[in-house]
Structures are given as C-alpha cells and as structure tokens.
N, C-alpha and C. Protein backbone atom coordinates (compact mmCIF):
# COMPACT_ATOMS: atom_id res chain seq x y z
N UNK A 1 11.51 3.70 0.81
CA UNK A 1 11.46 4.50 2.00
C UNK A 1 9.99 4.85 2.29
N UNK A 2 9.71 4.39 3.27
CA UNK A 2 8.03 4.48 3.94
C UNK A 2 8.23 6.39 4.68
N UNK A 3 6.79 6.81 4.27
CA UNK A 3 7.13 8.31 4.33
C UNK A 3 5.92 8.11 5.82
N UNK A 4 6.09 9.00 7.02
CA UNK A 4 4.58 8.76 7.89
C UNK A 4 4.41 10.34 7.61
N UNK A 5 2.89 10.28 7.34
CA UNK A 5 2.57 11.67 7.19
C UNK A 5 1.16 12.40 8.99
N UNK A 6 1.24 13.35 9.03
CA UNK A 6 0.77 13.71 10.09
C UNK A 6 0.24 14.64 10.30
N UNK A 7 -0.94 15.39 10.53
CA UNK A 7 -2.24 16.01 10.59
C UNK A 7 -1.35 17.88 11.15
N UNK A 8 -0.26 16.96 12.38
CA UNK A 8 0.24 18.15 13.04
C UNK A 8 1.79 18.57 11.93
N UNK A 9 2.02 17.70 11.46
CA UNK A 9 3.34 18.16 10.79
C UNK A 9 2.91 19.08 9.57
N UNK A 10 1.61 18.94 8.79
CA UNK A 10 0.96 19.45 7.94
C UNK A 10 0.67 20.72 8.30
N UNK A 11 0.01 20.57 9.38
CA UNK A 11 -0.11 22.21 10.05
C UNK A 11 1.37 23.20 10.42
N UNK A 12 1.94 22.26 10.79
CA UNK A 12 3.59 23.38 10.70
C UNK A 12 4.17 23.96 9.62
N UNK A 13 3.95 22.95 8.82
CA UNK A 13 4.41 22.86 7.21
C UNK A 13 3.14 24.20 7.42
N UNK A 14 2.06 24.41 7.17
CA UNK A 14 1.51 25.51 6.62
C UNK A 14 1.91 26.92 7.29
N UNK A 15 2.28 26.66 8.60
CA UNK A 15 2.47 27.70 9.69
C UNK A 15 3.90 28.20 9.38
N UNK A 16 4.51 27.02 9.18
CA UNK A 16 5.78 28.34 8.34
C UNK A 16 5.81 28.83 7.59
N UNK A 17 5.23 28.65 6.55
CA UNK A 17 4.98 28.97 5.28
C UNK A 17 3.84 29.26 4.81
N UNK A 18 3.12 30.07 4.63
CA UNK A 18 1.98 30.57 4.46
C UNK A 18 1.49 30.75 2.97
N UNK A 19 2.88 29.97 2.28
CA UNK A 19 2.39 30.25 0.75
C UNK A 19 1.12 29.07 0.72
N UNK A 20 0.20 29.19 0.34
CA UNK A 20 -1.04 27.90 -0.01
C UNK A 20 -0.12 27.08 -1.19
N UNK A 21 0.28 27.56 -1.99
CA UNK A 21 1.38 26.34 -3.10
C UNK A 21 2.31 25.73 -2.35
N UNK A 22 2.79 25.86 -1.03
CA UNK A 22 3.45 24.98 -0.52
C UNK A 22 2.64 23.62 0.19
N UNK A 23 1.41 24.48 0.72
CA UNK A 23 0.65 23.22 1.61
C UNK A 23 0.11 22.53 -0.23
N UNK A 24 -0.80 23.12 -0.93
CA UNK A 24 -0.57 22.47 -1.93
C UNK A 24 -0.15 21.61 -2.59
N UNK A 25 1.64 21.30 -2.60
CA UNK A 25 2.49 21.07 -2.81
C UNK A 25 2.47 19.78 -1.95
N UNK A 26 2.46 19.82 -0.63
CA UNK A 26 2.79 18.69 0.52
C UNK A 26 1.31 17.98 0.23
N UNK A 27 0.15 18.19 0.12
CA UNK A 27 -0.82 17.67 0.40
C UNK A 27 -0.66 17.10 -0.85
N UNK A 28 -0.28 17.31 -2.31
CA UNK A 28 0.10 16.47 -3.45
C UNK A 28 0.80 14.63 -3.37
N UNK A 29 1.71 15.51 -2.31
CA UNK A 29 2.76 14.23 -1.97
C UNK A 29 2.30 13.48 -1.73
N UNK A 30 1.33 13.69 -0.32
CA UNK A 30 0.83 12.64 0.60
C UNK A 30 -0.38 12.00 -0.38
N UNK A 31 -1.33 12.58 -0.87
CA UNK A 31 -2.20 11.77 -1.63
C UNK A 31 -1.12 11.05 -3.21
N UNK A 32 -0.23 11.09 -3.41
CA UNK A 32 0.34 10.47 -4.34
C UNK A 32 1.25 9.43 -3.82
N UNK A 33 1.70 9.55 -2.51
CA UNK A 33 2.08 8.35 -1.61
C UNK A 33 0.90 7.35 -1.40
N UNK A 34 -0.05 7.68 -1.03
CA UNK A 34 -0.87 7.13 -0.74
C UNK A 34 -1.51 6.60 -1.87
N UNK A 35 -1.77 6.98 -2.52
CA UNK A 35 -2.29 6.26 -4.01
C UNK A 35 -1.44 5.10 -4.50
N UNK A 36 -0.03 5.32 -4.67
CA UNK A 36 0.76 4.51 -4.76
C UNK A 36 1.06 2.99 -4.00
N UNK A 37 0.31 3.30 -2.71
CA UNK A 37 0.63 2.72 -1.50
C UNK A 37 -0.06 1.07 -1.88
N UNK A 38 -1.84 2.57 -1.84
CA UNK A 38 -2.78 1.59 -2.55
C UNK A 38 -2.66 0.55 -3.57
N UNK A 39 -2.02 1.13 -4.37
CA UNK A 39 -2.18 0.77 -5.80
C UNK A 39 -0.72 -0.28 -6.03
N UNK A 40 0.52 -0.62 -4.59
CA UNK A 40 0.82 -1.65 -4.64
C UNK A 40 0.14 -3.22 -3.82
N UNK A 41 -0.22 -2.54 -3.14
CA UNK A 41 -1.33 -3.63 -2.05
C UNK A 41 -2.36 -4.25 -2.69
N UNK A 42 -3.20 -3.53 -3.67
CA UNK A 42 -3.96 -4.30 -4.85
C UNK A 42 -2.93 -5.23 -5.75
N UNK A 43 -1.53 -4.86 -6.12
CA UNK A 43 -1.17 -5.59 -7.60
C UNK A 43 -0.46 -6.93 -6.52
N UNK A 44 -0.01 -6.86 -5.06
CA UNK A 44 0.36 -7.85 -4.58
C UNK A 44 -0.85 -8.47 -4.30
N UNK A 45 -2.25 -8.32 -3.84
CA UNK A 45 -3.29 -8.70 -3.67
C UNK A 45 -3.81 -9.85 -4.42
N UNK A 46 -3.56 -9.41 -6.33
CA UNK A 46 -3.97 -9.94 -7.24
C UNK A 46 -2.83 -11.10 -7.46
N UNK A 47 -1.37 -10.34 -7.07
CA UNK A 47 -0.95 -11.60 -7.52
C UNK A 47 -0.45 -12.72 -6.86
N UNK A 48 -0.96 -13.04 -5.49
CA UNK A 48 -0.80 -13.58 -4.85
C UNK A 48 -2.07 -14.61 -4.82
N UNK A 49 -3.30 -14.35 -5.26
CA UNK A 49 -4.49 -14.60 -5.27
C UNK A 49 -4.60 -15.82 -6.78
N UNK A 50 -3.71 -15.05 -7.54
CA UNK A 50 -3.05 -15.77 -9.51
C UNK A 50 -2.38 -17.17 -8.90
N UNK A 51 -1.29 -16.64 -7.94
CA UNK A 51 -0.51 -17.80 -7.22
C UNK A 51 -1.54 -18.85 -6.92
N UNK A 52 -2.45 -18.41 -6.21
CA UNK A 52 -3.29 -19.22 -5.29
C UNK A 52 -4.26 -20.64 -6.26
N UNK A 53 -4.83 -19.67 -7.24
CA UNK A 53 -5.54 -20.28 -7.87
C UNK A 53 -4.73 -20.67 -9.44
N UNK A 54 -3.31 -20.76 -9.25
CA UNK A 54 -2.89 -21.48 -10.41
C UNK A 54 -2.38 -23.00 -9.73
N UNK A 55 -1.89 -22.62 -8.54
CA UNK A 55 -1.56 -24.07 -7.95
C UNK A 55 -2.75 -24.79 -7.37
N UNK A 56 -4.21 -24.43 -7.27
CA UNK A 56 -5.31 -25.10 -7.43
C UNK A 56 -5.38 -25.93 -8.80
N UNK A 57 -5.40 -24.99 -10.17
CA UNK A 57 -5.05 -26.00 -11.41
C UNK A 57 -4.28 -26.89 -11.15
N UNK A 58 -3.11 -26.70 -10.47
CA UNK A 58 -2.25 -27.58 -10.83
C UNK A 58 -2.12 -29.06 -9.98
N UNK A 59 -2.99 -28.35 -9.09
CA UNK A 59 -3.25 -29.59 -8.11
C UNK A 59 -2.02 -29.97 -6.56
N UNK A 60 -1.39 -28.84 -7.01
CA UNK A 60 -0.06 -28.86 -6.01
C UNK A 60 -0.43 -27.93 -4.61
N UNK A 61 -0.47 -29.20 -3.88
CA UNK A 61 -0.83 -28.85 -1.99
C UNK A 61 -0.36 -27.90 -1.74
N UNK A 62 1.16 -28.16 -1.49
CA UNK A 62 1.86 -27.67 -0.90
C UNK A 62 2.14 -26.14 -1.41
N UNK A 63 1.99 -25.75 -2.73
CA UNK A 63 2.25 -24.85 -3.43
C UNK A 63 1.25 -24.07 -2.59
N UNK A 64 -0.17 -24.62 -2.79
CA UNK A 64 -1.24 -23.89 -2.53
C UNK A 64 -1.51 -23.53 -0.90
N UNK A 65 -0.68 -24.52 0.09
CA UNK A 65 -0.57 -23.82 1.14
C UNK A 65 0.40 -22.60 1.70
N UNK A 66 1.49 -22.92 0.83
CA UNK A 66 2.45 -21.55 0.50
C UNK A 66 1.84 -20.40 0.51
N UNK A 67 1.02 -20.03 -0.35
CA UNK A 67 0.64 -18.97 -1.02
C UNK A 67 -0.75 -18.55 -0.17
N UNK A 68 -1.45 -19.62 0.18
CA UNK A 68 -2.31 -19.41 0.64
C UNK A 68 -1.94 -18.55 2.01
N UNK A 69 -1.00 -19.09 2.84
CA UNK A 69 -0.70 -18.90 4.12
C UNK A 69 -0.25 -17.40 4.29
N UNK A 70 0.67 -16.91 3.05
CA UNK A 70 1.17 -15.53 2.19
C UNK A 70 -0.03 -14.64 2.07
N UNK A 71 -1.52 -15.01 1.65
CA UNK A 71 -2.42 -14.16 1.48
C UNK A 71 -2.54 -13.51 2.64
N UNK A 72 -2.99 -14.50 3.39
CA UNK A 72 -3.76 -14.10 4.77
C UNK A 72 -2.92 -14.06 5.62
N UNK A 73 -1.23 -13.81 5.27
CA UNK A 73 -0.43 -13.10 5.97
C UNK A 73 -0.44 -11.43 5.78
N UNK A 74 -0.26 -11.20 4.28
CA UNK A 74 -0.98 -9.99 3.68
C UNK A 74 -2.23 -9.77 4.00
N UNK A 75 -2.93 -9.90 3.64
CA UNK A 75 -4.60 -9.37 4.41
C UNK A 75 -4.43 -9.07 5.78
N UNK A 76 -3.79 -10.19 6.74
CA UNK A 76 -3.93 -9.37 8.29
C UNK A 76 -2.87 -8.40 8.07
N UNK A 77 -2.61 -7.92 7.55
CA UNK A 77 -1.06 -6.90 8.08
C UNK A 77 -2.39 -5.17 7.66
N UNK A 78 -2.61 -5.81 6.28
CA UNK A 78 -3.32 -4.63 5.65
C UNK A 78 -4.75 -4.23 6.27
C-alpha cells in the first residue's frame, strides 16, 4: 500500500492535535516510508543491473535486451 504524504495534511494532523509527540510520531512515518521507498529502488536498481551484466557473461542477446530494456524502464519511472 503506497502511502501519499502532504505538507497540508501534516499541518492538520498538527492543528488537531497539538501534542508535538503526535506530529513527531507522523513525521517518523513519513521519513521511514520514505527510507524504505529508497532503500527498495536501490536493491531493484542493483539487481537488475546483476541481471544486466550476468547475461553480458553469458553472452545471451536477448537476455540482455530483456533486462536492459527493464532498467531504463525503471530509471525513467524513478
């Protein structure tokens, strides 16, 4: 489940609640979504890149246009 986080929803979130451990609390989330986010976009990054340059060893075209075509389907999205 993709979470969208938002500058104005953050501010409501504080405006109802005025405890600072709640904005606290939300601003936790969002940088731990986001870290996460990161930190799958690098491990598909790498292993798509493993793909790339194992079917270079192997000498297989077609493999390598697969994967290749997959990168820089990933890269433009990101």
């Amino acid at each position: 489940m993709e979470k969208k986080y938002s500058y104005t929803e953050f501010m409501k979130s504080i405006g109802r609640d005025t405890s600072s451990a709640q904005a606290e609390k939300l601003l936790n989330e969002i940088y731990m979504d986001l870290f996460l986010k990161r930190l799958h976009r690098e491990q598909i990054r790498e292993r798509l890149n493993d793909l790339v340059d194992q079917s270079l060893d192997k000498r297989d075209k077609s493999k390598f246009l697969k994967y290749s075509k997959e990168l820089l389907k990933f890269e433009e999205c990101n």
